[in-house]
C-alpha atoms as a PDB file:
ATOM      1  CA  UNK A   1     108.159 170.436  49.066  1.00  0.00           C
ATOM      2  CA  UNK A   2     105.632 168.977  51.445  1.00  0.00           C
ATOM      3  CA  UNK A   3     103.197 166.529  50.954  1.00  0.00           C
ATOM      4  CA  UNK A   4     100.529 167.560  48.944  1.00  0.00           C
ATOM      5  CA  UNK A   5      97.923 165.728  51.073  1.00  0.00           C
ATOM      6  CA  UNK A   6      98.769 167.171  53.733  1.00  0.00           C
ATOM      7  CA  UNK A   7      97.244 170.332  53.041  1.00  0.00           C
ATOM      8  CA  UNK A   8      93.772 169.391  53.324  1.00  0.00           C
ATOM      9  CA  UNK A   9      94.705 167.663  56.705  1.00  0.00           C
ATOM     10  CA  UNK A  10      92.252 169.081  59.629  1.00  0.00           C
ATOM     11  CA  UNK A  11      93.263 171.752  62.014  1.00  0.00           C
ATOM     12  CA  UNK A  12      91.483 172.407  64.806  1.00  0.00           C
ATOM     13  CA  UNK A  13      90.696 176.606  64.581  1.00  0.00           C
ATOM     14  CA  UNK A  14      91.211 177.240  68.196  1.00  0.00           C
ATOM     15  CA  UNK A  15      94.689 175.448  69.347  1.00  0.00           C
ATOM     16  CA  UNK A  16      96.198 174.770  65.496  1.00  0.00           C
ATOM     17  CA  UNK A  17      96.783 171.638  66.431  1.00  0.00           C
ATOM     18  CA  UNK A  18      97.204 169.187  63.079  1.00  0.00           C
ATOM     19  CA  UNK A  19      95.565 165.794  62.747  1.00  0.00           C
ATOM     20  CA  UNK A  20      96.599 162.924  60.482  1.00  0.00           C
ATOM     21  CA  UNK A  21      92.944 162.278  59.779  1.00  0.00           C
ATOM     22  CA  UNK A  22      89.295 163.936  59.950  1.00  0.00           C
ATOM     23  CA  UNK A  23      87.813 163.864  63.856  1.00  0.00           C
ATOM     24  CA  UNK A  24      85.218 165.379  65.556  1.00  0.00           C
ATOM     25  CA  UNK A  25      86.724 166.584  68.562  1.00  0.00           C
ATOM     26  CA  UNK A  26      90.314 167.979  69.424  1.00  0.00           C
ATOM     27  CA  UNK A  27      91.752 166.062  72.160  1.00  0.00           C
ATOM     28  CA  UNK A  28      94.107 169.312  72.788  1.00  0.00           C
ATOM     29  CA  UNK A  29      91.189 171.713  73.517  1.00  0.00           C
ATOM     30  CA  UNK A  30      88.609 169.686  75.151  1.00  0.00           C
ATOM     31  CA  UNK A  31      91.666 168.935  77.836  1.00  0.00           C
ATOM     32  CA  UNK A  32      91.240 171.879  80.554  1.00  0.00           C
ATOM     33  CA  UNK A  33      94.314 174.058  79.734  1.00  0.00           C
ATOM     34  CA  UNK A  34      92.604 174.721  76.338  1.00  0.00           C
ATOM     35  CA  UNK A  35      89.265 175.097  75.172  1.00  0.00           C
ATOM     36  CA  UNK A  36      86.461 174.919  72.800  1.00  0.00           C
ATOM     37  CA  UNK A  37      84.818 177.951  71.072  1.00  0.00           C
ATOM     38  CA  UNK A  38      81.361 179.246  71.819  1.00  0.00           C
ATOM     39  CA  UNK A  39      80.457 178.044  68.550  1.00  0.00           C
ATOM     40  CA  UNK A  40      81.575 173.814  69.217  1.00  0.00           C
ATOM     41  CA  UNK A  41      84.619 172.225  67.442  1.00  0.00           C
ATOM     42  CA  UNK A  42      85.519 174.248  64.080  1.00  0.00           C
ATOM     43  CA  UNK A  43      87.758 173.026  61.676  1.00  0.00           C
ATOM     44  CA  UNK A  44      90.229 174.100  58.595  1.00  0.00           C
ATOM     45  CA  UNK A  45      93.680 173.284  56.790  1.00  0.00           C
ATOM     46  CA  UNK A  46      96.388 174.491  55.257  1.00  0.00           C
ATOM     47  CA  UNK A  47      94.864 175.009  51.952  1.00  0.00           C
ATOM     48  CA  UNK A  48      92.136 176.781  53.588  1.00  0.00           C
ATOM     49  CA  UNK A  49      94.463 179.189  55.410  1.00  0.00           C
ATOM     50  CA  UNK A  50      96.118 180.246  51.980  1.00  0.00           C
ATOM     51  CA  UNK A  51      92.693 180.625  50.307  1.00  0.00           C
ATOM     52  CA  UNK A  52      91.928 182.625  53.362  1.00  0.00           C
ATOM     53  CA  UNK A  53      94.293 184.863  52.841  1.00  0.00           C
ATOM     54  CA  UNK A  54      97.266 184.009  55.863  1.00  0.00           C
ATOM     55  CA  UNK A  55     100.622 184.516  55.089  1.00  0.00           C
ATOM     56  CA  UNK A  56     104.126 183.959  56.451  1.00  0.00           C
ATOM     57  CA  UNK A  57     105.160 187.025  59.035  1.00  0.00           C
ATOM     58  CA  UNK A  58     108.976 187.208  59.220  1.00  0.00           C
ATOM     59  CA  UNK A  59     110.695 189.831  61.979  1.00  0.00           C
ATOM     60  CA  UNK A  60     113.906 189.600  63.430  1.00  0.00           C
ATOM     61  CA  UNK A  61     112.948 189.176  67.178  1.00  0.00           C
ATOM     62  CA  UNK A  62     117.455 189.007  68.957  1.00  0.00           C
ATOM     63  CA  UNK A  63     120.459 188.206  68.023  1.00  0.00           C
ATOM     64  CA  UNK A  64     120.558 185.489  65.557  1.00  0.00           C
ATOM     65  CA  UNK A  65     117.022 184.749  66.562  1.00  0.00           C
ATOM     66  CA  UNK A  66     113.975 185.173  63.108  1.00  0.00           C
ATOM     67  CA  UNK A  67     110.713 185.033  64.337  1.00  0.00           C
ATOM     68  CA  UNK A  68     108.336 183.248  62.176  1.00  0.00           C
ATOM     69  CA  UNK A  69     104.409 183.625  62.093  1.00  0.00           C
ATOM     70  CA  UNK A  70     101.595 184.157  60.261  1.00  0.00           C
ATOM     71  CA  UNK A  71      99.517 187.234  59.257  1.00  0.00           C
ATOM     72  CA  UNK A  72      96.712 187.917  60.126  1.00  0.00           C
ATOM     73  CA  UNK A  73      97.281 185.943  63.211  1.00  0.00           C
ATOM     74  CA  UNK A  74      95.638 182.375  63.054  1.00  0.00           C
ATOM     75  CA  UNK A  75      94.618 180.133  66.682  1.00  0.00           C
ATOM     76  CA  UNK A  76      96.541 180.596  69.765  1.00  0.00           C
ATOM     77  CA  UNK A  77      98.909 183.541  67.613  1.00  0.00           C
ATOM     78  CA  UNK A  78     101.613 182.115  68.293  1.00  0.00           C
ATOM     79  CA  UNK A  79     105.040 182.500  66.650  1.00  0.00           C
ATOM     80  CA  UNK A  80     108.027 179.852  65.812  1.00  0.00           C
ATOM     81  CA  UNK A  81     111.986 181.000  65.867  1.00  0.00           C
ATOM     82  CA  UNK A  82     114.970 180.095  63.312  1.00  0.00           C
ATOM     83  CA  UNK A  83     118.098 179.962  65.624  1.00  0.00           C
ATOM     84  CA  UNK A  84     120.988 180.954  63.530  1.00  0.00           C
ATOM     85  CA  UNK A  85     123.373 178.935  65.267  1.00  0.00           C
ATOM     86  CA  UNK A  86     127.288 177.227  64.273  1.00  0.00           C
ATOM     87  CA  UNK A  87     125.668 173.869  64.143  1.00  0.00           C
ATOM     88  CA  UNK A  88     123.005 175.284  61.442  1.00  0.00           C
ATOM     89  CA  UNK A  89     119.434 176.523  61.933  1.00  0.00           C
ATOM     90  CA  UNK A  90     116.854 175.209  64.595  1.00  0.00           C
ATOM     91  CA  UNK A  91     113.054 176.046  64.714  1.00  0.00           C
ATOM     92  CA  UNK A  92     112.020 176.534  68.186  1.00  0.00           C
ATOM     93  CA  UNK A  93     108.480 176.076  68.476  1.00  0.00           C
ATOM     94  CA  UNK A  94     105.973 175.787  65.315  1.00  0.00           C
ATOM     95  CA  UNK A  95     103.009 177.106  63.529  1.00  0.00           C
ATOM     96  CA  UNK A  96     100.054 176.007  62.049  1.00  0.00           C
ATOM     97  CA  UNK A  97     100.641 177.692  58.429  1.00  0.00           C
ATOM     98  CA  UNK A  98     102.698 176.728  55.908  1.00  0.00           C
ATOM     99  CA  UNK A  99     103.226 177.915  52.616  1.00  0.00           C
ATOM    100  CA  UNK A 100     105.465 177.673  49.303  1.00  0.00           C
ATOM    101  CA  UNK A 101     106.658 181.119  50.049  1.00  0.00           C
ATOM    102  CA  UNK A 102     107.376 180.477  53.762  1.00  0.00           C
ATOM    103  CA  UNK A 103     109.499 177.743  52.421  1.00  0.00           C
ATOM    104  CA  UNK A 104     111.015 179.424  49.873  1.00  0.00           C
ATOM    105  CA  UNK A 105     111.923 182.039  52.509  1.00  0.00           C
ATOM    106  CA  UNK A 106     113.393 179.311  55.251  1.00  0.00           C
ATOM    107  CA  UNK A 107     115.368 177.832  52.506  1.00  0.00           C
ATOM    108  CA  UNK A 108     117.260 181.068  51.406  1.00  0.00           C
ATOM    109  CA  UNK A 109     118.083 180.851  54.947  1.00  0.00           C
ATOM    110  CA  UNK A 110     119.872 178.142  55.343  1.00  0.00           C
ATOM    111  CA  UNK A 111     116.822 175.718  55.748  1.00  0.00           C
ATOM    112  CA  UNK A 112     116.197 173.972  58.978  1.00  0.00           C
ATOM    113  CA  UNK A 113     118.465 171.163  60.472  1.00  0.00           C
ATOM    114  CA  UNK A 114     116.069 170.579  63.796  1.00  0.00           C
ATOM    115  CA  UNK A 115     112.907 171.142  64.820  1.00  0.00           C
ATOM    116  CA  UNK A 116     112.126 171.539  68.483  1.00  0.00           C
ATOM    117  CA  UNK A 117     109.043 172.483  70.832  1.00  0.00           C
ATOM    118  CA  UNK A 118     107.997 173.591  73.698  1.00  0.00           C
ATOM    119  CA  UNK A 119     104.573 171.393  74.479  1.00  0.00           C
ATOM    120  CA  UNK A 120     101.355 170.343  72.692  1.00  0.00           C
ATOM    121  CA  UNK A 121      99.451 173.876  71.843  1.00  0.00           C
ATOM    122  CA  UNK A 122     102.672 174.529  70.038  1.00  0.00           C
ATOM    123  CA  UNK A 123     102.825 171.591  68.018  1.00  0.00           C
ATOM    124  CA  UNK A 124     100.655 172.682  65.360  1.00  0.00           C
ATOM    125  CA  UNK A 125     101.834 171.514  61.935  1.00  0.00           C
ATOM    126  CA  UNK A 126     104.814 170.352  62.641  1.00  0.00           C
ATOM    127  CA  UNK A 127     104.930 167.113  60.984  1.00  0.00           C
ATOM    128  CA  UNK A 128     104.183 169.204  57.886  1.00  0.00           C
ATOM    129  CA  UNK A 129     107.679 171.162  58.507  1.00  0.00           C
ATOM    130  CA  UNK A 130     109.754 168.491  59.428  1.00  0.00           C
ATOM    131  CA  UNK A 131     108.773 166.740  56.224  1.00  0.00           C
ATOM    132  CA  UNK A 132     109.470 170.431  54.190  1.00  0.00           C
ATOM    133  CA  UNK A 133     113.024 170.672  55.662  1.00  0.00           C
ATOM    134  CA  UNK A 134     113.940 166.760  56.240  1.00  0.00           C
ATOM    135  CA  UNK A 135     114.360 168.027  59.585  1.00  0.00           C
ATOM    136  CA  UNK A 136     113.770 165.570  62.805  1.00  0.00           C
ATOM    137  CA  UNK A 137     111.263 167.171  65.366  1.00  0.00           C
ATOM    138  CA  UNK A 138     112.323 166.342  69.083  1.00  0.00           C
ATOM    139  CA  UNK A 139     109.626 166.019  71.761  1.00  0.00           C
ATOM    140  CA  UNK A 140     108.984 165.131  75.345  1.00  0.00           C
ATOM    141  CA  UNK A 141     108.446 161.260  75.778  1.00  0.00           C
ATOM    142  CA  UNK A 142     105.490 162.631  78.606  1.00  0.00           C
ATOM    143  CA  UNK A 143     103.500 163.996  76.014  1.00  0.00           C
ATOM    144  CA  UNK A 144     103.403 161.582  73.165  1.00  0.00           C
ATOM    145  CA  UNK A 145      99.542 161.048  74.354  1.00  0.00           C
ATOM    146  CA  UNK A 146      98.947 164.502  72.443  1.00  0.00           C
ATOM    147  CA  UNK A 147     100.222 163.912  69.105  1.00  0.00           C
ATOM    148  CA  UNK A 148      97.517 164.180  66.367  1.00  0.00           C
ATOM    149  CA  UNK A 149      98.942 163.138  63.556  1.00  0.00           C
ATOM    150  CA  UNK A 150     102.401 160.428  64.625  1.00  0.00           C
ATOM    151  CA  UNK A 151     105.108 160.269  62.186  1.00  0.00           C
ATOM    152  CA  UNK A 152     108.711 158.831  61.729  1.00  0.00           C
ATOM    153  CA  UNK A 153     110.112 162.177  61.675  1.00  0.00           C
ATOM    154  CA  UNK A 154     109.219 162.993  65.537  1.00  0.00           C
ATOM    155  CA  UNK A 155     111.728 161.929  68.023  1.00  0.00           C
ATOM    156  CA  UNK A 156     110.807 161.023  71.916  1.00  0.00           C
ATOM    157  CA  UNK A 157     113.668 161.955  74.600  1.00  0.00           C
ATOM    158  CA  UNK A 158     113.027 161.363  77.951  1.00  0.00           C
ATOM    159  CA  UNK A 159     114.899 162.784  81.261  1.00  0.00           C
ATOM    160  CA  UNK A 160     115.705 166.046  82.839  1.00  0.00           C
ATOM    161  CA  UNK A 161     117.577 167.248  79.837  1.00  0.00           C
ATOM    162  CA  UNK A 162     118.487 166.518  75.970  1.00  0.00           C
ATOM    163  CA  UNK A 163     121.701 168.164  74.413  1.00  0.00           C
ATOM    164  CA  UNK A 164     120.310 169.264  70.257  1.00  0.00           C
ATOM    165  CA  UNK A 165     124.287 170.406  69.886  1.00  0.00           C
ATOM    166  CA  UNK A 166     127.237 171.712  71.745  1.00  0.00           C
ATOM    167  CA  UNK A 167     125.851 174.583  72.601  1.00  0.00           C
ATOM    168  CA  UNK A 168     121.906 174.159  72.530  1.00  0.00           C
ATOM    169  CA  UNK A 169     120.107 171.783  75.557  1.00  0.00           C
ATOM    170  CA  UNK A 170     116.478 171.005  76.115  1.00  0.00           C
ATOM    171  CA  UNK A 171     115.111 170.814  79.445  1.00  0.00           C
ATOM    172  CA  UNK A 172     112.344 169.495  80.524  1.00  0.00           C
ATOM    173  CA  UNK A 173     111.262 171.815  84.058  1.00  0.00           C
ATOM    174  CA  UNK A 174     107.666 169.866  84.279  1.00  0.00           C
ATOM    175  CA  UNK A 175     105.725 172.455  84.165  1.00  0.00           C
ATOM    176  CA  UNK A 176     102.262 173.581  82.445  1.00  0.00           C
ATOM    177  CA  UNK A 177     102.468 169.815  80.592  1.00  0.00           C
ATOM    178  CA  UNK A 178     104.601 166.940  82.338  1.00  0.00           C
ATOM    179  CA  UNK A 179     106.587 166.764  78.892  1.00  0.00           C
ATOM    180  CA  UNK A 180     107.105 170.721  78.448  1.00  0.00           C
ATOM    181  CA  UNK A 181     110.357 171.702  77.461  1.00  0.00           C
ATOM    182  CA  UNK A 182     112.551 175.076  77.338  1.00  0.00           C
ATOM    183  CA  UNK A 183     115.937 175.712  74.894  1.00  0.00           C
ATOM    184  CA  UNK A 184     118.993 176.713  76.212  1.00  0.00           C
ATOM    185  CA  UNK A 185     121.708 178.607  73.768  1.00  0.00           C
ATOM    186  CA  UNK A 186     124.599 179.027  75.627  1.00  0.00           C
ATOM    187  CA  UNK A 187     126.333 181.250  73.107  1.00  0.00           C
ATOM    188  CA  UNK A 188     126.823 184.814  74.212  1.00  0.00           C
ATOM    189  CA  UNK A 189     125.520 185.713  77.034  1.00  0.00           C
ATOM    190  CA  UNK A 190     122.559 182.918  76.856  1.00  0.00           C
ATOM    191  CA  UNK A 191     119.536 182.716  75.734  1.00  0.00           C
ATOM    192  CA  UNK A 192     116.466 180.523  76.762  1.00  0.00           C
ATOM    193  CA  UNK A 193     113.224 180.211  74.330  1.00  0.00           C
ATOM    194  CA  UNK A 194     109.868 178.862  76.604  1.00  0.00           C
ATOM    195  CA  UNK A 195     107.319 179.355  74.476  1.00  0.00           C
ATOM    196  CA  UNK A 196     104.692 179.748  77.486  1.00  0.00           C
ATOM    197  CA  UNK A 197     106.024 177.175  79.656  1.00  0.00           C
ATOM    198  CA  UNK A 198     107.402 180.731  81.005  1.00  0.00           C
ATOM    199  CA  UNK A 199     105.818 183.058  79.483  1.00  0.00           C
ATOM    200  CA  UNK A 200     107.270 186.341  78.974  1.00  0.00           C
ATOM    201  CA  UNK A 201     104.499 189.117  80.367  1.00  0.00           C
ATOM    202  CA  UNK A 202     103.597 191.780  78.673  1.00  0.00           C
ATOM    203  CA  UNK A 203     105.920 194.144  81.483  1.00  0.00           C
ATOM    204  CA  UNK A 204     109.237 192.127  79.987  1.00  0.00           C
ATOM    205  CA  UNK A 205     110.943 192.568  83.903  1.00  0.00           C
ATOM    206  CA  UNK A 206     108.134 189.738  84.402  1.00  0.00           C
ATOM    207  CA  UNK A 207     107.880 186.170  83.352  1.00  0.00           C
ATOM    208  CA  UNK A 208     104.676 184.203  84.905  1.00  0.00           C
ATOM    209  CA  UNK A 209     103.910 180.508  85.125  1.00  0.00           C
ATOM    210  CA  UNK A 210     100.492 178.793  85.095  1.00  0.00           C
ATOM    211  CA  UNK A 211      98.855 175.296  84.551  1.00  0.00           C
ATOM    212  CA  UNK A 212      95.897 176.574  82.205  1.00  0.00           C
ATOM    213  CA  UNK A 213      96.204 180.245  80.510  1.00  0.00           C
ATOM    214  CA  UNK A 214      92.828 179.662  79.332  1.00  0.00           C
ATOM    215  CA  UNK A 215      90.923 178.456  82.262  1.00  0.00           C
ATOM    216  CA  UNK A 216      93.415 180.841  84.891  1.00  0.00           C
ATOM    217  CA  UNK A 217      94.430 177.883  86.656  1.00  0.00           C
ATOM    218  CA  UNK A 218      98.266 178.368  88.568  1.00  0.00           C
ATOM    219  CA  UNK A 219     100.806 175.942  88.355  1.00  0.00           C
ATOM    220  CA  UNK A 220     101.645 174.261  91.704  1.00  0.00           C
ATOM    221  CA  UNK A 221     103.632 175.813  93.818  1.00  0.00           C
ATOM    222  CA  UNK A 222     106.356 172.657  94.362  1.00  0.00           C
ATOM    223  CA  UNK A 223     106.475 172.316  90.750  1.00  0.00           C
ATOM    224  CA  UNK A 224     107.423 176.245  89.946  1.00  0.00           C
ATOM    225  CA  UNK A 225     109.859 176.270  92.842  1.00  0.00           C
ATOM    226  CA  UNK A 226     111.420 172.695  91.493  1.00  0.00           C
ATOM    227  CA  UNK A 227     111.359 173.951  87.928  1.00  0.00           C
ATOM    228  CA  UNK A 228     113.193 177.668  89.283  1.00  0.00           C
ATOM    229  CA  UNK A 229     116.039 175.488  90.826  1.00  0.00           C
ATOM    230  CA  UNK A 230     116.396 173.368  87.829  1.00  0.00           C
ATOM    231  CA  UNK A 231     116.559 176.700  85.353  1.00  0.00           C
ATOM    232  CA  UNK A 232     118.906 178.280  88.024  1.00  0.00           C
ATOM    233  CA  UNK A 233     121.977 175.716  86.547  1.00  0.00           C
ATOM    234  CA  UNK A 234     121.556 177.671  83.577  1.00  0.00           C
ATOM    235  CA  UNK A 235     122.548 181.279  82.639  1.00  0.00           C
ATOM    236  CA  UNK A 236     120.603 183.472  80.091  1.00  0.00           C
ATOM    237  CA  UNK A 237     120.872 187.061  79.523  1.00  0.00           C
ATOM    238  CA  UNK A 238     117.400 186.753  77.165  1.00  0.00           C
ATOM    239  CA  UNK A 239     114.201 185.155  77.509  1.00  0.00           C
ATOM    240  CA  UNK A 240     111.722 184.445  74.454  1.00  0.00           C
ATOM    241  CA  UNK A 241     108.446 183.788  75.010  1.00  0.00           C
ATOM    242  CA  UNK A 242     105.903 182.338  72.743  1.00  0.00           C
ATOM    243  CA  UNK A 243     104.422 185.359  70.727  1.00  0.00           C
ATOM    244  CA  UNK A 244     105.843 188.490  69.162  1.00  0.00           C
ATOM    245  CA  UNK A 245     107.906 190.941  71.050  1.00  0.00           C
ATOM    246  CA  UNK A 246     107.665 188.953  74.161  1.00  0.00           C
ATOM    247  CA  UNK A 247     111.067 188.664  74.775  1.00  0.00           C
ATOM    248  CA  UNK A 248     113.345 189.920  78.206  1.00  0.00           C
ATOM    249  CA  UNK A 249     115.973 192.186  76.467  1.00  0.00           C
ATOM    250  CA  UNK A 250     118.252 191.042  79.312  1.00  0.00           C
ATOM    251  CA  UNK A 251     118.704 190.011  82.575  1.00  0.00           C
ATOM    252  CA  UNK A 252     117.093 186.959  82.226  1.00  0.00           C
ATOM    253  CA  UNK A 253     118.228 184.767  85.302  1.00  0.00           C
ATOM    254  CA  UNK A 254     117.211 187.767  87.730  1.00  0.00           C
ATOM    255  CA  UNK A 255     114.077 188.042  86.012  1.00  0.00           C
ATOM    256  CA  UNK A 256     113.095 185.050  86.523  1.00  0.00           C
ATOM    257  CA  UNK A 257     113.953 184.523  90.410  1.00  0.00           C
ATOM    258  CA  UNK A 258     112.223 187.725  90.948  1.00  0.00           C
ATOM    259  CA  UNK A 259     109.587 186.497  89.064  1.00  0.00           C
ATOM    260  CA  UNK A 260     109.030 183.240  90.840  1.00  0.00           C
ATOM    261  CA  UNK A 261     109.609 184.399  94.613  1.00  0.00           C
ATOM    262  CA  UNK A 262     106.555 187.016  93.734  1.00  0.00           C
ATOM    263  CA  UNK A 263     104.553 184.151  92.419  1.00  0.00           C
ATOM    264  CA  UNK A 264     105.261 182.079  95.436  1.00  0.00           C
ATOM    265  CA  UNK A 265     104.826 184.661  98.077  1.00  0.00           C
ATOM    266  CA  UNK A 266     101.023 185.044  96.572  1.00  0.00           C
ATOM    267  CA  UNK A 267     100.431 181.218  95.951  1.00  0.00           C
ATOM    268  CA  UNK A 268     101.836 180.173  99.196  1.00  0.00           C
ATOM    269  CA  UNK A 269     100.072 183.292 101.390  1.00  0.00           C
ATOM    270  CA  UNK A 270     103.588 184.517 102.489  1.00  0.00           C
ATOM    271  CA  UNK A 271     102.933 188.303 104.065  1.00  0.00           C
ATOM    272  CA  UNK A 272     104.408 190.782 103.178  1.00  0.00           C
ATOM    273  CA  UNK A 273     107.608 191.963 104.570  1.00  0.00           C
ATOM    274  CA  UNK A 274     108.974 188.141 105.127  1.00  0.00           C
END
């Protein structure tokens, strides 16, 4: 069970993001990939979210892959994934909401031996789950800075890349945050989970890349073309982005070249036709 605290612990209504402590401001959304509301810096919990009425969404989203949310859709509306893998379940990504249900749920399942994610407007309550499943969260060294509530149960790696098991591998492309990270499953045909570090379009033959969603700012064009040759090592058959039903059924290495050259070709001014 988690820490009974912890539910009254502040999170910040427009990222999700979790802090250890009462604050006025949200270091996540006052950076310029997020932002804050029209109405200034509003706040809630946990506890709040139950009273609310949000509850745990569950919906098988590929093979092996649960998709794990919350209804009605809370912050950035983002959704987590239980990999069902040989080496026991992984949680890709996380969520602000966290029940005894939701818990319940995950450990009828199998419970959760690791906890990964992607970058900072995805770590949300995670301290929170690691501490429900005795389960070690793994982040980028680059982006300790945007931790908001530090615990013994997160775990820095640093580098290009970070092997979770035989057959799962972070990677760390360097773009949207300096410490983002995407999963690779190399069972079956492949798989890789981005959260929006790609993010899977709403067209799933398109993936797109950008420094701030928010604010519409585009990644750097040496950084997506660096990050491209980095994923190209790898081979996927499925993408899954950070929100429900944004996955690429297949074809997932073409998709993404295609997607990047197109990106490239309008970032860099390259005419059409060359």
């Amino acid at each position: 069970m988690p820490d009974t605290d912890a539910t009254t612990l502040p999170i910040c209504r427009a990222c999700g993001t979790q802090y250890g402590a009462p604050r006025q401001d949200c270091p996540v959304c006052l950076d310029e990939r997020q932002y804050v509301g029209a109405d200034g810096q509003q706040w809630t919990s946990r506890a709040a979210l139950s009273a609310d009425g949000h509850r745990g969404r569950f919906e098988e989203e590929g093979p092996g892959v649960l998709g794990i949310g919350t209804t009605p859709a809370f912050a950035i509306g983002q959704r987590a994934l239980l990999l069902r893998t040989d080496s026991g379940n992984v949680l890709w990504d996380c969520v602000p909401h966290l029940d005894d249900e939701i818990i319940e749920r995950v450990h009828a399942l199998g419970g959760i031996s690791k906890i990964a994610v992607s970058h900072p407007h995805f770590y949300s309550a995670m301290v929170d789950w690691a501490h429900a499943f005795d389960a070690p969260v793994y982040l980028h060294e680059a982006d300790r800075q945007w931790v908001g509530r530090p615990d013994p149960a997160l775990h820095f790696w640093s580098g290009r890349t970070h092997e979770l098991a035989d057959d799962l591998v972070l990677i760390n492309p360097g773009i949207h945050f300096p410490g983002s990270a995407v999963l690779h499953w190399s069972a079956g045909d492949g798989a890789l989970f981005t959260g929006d570090v790609v993010h899977v379009c709403p067209d799933p033959r398109w993936v797109t890349v950008m420094y701030s969603y928010a604010n519409h700012i585009p990644e750097r064009p040496h950084a997506v073309r660096a990050a491209a040759d980095l994923l190209a090592d790898y081979r996927f058959d499925r993408i899954y982005g950070g929100w429900w039903q944004r996955v690429v059924p297949s074809g997932g290495n073409e998709v993404l070249e295609r997607s990047v050259e197109q990106y490239l070709r309008f970032e860099e001014g390259i005419p059409e036709g060359v």
